[in-house]
C-alpha atoms as a PDB file:
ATOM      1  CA  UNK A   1       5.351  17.969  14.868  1.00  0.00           C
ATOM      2  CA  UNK A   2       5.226  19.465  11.206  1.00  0.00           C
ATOM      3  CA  UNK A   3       3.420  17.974   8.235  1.00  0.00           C
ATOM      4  CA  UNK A   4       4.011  18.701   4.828  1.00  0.00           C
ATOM      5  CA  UNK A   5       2.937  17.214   1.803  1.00  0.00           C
ATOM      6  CA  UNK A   6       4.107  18.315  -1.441  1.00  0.00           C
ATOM      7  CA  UNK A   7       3.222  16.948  -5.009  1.00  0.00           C
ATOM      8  CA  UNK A   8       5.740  16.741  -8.794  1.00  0.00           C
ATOM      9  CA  UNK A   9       5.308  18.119 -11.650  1.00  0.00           C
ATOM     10  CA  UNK A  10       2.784  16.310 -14.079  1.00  0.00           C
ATOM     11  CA  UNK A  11       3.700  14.083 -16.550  1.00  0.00           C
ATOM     12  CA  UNK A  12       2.186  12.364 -19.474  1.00  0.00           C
ATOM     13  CA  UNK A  13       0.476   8.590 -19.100  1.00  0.00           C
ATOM     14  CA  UNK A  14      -2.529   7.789 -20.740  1.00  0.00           C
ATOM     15  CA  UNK A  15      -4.075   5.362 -18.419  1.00  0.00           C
ATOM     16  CA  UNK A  16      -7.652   4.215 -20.715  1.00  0.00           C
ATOM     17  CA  UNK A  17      -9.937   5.094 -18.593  1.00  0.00           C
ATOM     18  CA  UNK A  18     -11.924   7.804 -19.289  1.00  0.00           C
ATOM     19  CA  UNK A  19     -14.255  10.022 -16.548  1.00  0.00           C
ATOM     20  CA  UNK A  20     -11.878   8.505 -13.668  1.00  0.00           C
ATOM     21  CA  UNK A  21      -9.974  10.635 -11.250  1.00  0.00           C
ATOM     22  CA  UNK A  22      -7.854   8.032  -9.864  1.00  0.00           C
ATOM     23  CA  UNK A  23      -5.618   8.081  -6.371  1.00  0.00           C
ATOM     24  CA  UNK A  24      -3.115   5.059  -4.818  1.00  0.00           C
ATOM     25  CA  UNK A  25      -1.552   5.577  -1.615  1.00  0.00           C
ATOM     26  CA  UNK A  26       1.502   3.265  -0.788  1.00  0.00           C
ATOM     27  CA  UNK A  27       2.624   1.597   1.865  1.00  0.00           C
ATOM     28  CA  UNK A  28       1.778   2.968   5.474  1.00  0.00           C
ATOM     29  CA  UNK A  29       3.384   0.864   8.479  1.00  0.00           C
ATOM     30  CA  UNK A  30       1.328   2.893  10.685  1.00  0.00           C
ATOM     31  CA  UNK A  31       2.498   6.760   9.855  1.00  0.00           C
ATOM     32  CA  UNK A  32      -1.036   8.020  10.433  1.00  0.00           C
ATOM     33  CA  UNK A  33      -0.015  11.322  10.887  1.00  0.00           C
ATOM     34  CA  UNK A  34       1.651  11.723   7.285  1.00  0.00           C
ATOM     35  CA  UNK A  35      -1.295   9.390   6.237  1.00  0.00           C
ATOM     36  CA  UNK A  36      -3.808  12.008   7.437  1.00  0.00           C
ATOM     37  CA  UNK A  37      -1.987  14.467   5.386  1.00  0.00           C
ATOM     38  CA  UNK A  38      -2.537  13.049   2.235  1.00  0.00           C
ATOM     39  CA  UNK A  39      -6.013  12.320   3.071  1.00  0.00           C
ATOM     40  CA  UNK A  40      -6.027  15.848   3.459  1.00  0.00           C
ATOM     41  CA  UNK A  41      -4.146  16.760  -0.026  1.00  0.00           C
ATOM     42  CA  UNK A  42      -6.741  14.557  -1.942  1.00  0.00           C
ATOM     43  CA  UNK A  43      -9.701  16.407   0.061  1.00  0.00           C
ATOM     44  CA  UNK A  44      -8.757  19.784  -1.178  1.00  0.00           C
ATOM     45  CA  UNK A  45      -7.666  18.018  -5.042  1.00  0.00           C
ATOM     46  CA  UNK A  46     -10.530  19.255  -7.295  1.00  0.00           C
ATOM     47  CA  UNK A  47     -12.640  17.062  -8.367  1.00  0.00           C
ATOM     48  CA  UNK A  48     -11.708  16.512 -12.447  1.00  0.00           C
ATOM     49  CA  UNK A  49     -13.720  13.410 -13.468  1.00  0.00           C
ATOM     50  CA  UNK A  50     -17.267  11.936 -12.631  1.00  0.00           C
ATOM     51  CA  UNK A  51     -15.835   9.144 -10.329  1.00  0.00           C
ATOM     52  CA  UNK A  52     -13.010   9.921  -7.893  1.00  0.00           C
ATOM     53  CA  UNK A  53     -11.334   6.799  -6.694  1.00  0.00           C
ATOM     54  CA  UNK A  54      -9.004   5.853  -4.179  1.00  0.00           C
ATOM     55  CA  UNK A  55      -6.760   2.799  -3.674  1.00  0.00           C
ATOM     56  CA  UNK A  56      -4.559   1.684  -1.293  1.00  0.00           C
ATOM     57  CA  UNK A  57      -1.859  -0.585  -2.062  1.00  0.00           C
ATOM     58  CA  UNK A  58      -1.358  -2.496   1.190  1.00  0.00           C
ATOM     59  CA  UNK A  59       0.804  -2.304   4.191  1.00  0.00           C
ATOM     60  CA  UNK A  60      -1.279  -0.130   5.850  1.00  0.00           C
ATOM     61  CA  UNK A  61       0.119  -1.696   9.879  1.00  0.00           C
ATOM     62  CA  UNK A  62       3.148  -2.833  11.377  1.00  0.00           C
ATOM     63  CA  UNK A  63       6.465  -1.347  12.379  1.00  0.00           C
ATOM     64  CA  UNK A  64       4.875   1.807  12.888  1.00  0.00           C
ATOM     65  CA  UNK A  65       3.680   3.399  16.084  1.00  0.00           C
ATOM     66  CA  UNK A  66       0.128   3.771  14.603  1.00  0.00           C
ATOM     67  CA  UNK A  67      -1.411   1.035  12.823  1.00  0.00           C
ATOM     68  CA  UNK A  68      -4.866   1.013  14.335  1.00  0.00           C
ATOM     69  CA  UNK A  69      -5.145   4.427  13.911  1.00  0.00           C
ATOM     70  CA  UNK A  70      -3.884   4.368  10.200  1.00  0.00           C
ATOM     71  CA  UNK A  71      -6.788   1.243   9.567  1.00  0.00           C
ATOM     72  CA  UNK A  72      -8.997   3.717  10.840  1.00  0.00           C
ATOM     73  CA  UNK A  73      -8.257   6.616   8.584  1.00  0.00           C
ATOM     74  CA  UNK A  74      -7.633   3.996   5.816  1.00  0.00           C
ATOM     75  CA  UNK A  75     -11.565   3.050   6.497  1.00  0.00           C
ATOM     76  CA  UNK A  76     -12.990   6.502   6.460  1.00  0.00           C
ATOM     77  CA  UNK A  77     -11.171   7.567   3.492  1.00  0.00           C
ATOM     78  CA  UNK A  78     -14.141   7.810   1.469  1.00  0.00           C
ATOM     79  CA  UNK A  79     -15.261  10.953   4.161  1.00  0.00           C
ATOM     80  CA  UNK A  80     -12.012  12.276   4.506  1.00  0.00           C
ATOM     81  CA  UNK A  81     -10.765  12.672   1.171  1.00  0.00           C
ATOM     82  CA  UNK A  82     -13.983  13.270  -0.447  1.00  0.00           C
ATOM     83  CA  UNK A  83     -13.844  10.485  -2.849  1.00  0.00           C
ATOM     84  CA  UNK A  84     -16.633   7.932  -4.241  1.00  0.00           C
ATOM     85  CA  UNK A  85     -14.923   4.824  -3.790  1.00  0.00           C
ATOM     86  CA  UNK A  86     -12.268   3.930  -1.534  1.00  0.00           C
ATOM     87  CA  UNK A  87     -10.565  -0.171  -2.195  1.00  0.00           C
ATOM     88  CA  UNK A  88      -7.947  -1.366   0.375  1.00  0.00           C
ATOM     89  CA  UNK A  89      -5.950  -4.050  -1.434  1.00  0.00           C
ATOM     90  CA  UNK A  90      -3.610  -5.982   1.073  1.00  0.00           C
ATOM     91  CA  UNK A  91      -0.289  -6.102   1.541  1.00  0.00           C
ATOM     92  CA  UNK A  92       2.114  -8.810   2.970  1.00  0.00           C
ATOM     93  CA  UNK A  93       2.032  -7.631   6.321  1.00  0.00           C
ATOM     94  CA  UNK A  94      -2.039  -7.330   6.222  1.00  0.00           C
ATOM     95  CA  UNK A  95      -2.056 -10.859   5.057  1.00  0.00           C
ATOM     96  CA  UNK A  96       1.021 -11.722   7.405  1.00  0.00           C
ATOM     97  CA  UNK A  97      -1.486 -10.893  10.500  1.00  0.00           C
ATOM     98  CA  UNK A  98      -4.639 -13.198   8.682  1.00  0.00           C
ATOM     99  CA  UNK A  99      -2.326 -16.128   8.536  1.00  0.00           C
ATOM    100  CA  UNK A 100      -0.988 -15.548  12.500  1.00  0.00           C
ATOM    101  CA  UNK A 101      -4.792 -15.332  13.091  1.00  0.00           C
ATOM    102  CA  UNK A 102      -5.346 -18.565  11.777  1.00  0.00           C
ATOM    103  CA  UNK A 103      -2.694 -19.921  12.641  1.00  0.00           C
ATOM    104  CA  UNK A 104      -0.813 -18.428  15.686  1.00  0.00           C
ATOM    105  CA  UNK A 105       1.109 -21.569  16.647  1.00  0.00           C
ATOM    106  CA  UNK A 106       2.360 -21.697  12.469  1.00  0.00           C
ATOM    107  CA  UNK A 107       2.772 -18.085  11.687  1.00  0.00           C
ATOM    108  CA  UNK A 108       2.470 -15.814  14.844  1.00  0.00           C
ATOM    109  CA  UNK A 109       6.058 -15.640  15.481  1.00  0.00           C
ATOM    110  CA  UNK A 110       6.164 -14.491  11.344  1.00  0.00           C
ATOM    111  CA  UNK A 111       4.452 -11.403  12.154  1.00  0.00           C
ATOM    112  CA  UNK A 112       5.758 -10.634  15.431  1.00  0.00           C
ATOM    113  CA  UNK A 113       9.023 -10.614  13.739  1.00  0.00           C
ATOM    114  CA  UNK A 114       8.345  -8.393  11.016  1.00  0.00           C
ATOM    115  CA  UNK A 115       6.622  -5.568  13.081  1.00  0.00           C
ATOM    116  CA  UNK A 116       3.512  -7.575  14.441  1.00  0.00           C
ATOM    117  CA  UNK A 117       4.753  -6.362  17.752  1.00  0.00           C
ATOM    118  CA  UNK A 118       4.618  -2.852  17.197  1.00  0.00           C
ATOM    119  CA  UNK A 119       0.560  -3.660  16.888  1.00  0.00           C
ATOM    120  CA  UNK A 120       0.652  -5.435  20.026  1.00  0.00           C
ATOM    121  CA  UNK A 121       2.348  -2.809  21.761  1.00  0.00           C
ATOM    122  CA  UNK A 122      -0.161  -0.217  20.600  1.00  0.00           C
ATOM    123  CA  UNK A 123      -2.943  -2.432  21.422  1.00  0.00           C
ATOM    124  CA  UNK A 124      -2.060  -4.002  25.232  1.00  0.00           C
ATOM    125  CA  UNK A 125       0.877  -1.407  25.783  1.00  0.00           C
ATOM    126  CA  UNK A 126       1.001  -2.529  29.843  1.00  0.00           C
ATOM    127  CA  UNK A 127       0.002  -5.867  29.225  1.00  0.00           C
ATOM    128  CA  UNK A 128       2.845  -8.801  29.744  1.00  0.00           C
ATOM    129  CA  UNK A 129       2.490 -11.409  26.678  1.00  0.00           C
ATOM    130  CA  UNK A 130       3.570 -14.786  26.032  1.00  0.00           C
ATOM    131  CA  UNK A 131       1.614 -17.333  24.711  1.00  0.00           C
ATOM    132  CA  UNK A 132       1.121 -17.342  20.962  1.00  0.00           C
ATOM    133  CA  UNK A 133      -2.671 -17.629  21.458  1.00  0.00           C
ATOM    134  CA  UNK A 134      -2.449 -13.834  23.584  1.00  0.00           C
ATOM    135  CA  UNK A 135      -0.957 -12.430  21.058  1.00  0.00           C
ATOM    136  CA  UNK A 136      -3.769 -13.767  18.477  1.00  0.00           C
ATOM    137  CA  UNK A 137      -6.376 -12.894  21.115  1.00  0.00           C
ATOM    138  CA  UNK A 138      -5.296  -8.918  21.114  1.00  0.00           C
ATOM    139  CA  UNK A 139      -5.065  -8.697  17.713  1.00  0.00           C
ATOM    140  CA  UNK A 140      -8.912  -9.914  17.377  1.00  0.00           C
ATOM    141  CA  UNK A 141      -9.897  -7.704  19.859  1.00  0.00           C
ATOM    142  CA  UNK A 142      -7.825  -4.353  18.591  1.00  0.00           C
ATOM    143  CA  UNK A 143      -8.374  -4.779  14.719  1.00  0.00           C
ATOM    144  CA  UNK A 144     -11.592  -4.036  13.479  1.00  0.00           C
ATOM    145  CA  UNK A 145     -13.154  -7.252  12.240  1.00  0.00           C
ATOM    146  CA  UNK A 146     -14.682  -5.094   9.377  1.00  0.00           C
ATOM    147  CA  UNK A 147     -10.704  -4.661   8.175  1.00  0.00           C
ATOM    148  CA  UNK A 148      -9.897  -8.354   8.627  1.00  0.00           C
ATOM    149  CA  UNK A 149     -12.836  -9.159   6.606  1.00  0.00           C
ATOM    150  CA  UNK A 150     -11.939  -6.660   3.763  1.00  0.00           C
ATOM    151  CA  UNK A 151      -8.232  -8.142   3.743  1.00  0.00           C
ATOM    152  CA  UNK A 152      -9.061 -11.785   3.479  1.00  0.00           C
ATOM    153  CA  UNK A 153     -12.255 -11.177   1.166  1.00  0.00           C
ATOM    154  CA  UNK A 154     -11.644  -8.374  -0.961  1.00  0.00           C
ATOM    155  CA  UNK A 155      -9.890  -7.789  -4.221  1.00  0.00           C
ATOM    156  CA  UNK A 156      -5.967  -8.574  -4.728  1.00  0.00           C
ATOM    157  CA  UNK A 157      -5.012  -6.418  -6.978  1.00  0.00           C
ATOM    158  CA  UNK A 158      -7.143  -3.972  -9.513  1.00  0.00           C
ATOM    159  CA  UNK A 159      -6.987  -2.827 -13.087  1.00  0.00           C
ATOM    160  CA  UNK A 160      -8.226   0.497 -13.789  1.00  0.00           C
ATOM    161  CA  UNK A 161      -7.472   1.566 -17.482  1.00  0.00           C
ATOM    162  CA  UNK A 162      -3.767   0.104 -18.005  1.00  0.00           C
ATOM    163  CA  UNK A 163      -2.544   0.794 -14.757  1.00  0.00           C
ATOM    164  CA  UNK A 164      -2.401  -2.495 -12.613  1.00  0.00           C
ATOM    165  CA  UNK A 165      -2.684  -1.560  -8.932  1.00  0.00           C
ATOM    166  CA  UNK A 166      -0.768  -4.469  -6.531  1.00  0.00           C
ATOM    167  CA  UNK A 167       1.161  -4.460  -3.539  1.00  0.00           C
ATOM    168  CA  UNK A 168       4.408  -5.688  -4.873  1.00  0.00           C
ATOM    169  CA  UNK A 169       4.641  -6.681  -8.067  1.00  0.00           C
ATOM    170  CA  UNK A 170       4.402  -9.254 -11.492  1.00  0.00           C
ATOM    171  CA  UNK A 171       6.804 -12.207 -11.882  1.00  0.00           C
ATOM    172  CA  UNK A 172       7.220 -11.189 -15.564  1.00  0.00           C
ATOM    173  CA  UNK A 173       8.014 -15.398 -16.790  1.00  0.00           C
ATOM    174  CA  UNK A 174       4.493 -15.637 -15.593  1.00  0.00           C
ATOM    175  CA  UNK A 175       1.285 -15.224 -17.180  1.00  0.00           C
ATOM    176  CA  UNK A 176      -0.276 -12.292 -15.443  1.00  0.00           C
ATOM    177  CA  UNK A 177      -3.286 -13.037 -14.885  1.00  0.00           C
ATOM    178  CA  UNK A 178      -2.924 -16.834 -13.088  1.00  0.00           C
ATOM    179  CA  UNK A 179       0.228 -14.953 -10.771  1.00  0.00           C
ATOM    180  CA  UNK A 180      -2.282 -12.320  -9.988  1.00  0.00           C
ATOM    181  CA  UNK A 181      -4.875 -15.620  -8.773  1.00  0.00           C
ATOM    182  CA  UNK A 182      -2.465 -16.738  -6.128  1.00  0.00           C
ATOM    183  CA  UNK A 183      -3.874 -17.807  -3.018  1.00  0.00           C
ATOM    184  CA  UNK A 184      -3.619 -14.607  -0.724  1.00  0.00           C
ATOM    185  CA  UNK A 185      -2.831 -17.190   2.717  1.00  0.00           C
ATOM    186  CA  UNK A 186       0.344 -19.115   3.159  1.00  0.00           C
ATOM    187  CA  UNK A 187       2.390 -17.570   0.972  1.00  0.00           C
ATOM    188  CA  UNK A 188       5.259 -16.249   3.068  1.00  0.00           C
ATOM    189  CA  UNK A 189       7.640 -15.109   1.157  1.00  0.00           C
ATOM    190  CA  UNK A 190       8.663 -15.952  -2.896  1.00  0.00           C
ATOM    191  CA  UNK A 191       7.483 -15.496  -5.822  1.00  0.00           C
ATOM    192  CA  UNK A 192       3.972 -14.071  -4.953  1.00  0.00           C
ATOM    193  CA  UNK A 193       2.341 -10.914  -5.803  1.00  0.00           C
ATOM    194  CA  UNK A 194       2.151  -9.216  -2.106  1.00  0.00           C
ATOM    195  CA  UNK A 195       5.948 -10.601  -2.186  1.00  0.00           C
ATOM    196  CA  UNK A 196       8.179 -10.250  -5.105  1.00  0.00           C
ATOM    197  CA  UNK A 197      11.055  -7.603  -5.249  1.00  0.00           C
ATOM    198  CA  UNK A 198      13.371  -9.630  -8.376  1.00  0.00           C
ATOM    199  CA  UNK A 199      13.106 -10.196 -11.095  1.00  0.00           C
ATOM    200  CA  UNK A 200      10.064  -7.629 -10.998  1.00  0.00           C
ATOM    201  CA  UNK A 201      11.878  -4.509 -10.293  1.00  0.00           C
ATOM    202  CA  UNK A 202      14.533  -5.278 -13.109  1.00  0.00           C
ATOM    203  CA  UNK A 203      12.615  -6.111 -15.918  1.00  0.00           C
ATOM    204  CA  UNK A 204      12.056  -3.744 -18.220  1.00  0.00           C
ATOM    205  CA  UNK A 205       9.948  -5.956 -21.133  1.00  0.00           C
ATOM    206  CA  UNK A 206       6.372  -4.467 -20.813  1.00  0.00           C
ATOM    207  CA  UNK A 207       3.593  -6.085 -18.047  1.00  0.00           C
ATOM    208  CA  UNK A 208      -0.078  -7.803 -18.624  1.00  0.00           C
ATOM    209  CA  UNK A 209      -1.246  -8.835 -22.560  1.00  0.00           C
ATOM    210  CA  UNK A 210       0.496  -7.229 -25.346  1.00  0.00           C
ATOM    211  CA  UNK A 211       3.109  -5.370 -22.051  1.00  0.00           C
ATOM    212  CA  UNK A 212       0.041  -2.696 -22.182  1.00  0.00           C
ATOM    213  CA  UNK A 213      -0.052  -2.442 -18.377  1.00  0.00           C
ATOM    214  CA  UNK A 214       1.819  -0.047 -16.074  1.00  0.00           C
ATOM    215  CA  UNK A 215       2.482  -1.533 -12.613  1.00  0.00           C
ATOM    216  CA  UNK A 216       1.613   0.930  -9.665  1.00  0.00           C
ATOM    217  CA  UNK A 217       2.815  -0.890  -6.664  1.00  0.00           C
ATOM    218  CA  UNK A 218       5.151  -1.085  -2.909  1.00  0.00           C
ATOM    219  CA  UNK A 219       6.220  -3.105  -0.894  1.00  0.00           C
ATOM    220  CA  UNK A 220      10.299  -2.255  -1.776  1.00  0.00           C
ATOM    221  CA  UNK A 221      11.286   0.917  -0.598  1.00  0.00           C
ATOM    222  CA  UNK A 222      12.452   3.597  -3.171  1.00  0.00           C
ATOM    223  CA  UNK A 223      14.094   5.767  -0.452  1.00  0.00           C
ATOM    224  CA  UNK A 224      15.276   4.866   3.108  1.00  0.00           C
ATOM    225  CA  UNK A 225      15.840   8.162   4.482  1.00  0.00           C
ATOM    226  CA  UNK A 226      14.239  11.556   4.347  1.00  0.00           C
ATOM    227  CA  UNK A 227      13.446  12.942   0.624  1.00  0.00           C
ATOM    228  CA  UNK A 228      12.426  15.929  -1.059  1.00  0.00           C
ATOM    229  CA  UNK A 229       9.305  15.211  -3.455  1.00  0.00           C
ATOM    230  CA  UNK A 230      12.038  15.262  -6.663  1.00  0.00           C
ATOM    231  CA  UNK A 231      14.095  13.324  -4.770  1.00  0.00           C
ATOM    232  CA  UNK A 232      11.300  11.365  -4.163  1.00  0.00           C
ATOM    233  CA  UNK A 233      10.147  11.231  -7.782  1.00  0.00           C
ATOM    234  CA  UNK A 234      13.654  10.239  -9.509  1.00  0.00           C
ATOM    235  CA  UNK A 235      13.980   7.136  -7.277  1.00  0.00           C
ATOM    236  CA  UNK A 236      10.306   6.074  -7.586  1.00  0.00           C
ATOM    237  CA  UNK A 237       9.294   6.778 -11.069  1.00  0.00           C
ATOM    238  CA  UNK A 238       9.979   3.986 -13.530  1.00  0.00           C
ATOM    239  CA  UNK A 239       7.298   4.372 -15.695  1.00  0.00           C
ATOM    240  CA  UNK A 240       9.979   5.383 -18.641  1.00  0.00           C
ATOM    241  CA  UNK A 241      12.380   2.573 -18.597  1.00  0.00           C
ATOM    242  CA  UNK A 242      10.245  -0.100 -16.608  1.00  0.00           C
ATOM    243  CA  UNK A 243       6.574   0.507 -16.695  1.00  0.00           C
ATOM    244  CA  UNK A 244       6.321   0.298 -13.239  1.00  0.00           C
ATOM    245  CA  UNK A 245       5.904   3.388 -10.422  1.00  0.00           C
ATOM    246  CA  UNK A 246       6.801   2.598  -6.924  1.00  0.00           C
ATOM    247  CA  UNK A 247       4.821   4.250  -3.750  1.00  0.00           C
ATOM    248  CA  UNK A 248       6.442   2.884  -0.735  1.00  0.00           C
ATOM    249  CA  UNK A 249       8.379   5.901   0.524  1.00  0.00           C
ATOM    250  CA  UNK A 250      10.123   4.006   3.281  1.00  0.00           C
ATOM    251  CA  UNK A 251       7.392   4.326   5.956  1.00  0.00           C
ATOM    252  CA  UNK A 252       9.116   0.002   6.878  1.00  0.00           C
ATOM    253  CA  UNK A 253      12.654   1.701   8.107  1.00  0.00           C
ATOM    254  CA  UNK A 254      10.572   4.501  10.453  1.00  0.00           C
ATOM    255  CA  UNK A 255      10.312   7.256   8.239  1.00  0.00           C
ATOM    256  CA  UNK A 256       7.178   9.244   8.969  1.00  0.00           C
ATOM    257  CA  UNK A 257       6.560   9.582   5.220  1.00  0.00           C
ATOM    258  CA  UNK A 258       3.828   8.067   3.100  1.00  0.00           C
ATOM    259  CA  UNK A 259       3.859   8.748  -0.545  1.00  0.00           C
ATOM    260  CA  UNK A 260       0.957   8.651  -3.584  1.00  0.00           C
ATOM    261  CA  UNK A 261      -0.166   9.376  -6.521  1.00  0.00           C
ATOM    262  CA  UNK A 262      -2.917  11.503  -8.816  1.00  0.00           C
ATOM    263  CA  UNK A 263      -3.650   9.987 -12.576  1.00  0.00           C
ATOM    264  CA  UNK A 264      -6.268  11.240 -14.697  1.00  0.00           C
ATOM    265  CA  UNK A 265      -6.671  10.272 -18.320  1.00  0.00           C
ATOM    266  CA  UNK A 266      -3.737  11.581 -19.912  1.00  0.00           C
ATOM    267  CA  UNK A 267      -1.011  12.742 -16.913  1.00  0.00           C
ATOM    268  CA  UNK A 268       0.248  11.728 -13.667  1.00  0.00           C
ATOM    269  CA  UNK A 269       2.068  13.585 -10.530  1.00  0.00           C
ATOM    270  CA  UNK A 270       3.211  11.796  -7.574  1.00  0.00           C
ATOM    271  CA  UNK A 271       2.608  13.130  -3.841  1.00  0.00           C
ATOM    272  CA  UNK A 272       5.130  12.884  -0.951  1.00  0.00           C
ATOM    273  CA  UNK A 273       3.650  13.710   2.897  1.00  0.00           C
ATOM    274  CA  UNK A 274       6.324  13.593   5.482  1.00  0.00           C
ATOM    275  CA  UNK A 275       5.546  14.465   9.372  1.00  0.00           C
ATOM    276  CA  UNK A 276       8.852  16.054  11.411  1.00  0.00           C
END
């Protein structure tokens, strides 16, 4: 197996916040391999500002063969790409799992559907399952309660400088603020913001008070198959015409490739790591 991770050319964004070397990683879907190889990429980044930080923007499990292992990295980020703070925000399928844990009988079959079983699989590989309550009962015992805790307790989305970091998006006839103060459990589907694809993606008026904010999020795919990094970049770079920069390189429809991004006060580049 080959990795490779490759980066853009940088552009000009000033984000507003000054002394912050800022990261995001997109979706994951258990790729841990090309995960690991931007964990790597940031490692060797030179530090540029007094605080290097690192977000993730959800969707680190499911569909994948390696969610566990991907949690795993995700959790020792702070080592392993020498930053000083590391924030896992969660995605749908993160809080997809909470919900089935809950409530296995409501929402296991949910999750199960919509890669849930690739977890299982990983976790009880020659164990026979069929009661709703097995299912829940491997999941406790394979994710690390440390994880759940961060997903159902931790922040929902974060604003460093003017760049809003979220899973999937703004409903942009919404105030941003109360849509960003949705309930994280329950909300399967819809207008939510570890949900939305339209009319966030189309919208092109301006996001958060006075459309200041840029919207760094996932959750809808900007490629589906295999991409160079400008391919990469011309499909997920919106920042011109939208305000908005997607990071979920299609990790969902199997690709082993995991995309992110590098701001620092006044320029951006975006980061593509495939594994062959």
């Amino acid at each position: 197996m080959t990795d490779q991770t490759t980066t853009s050319e940088w552009r000009d964004m000033h984000m507003c916040a000054e002394g912050v070397q800022l990261f995001v990683i997109g979706d994951i879907h258990g790729q841990a391999s090309a995960l690991s190889s931007v964990l790597s990429c940031i490692a060797d980044t030179p530090r540029c500002a007094p605080l290097r930080q690192l977000v993730f923007l959800g969707d680190i499990i499911d569909r994948g063969p390696q969610s566990l292992q991907s949690i795993s990295l995700a959790q020792e980020a702070r080592q392993l790409a020498r930053v000083d703070e590391v924030t896992i925000l969660p995605g749908n399928h993160e809080l997809m799992l909470l919900d089935a844990l809950d409530d296995p009988m409501m929402f296991m079959g949910d999750w199960l559907d919509n890669g849930g079983d690739a977890l299982i699989a990983e976790a009880a590989p020659e164990q026979k399952v069929r009661l709703l309550a097995d299912f829940a009962q491997i999941a406790h015992k394979a994710v690390p309660a440390s994880f759940l805790s961060e997903m159902r307790n931790g922040p929902t989305s974060l604003l460093v400088g003017s760049l809003l970091l979220v899973h999937a998006g703004l409903d942009p006839q919404s105030d941003a603020r109360v849509f960003l103060a949705q309930p994280r459990l329950g909300a399967v589907g819809g207008d939510h913001w570890a949900w939305i694809r339209e009319p966030f993606l189309s919208w092109q008026g301006g996001w958060g008070p006075e459309a200041r904010w840029t919207v760094i999020h996932g959750h809808t795919p900007a490629v589906r198959q295999p991409v160079t990094i400008a391919e990469f970049t011309l499909a997920a770079d919106h920042f011109d015409t939208h305000k908005r920069i997607c990071l979920d390189a299609g990790a969902a429809t199997g690709l082993s490739q995991v995309a992110w991004a590098e701001f620092r006060e006044c320029r951006y580049r975006l980061g593509l790591a495939t594994s062959r």
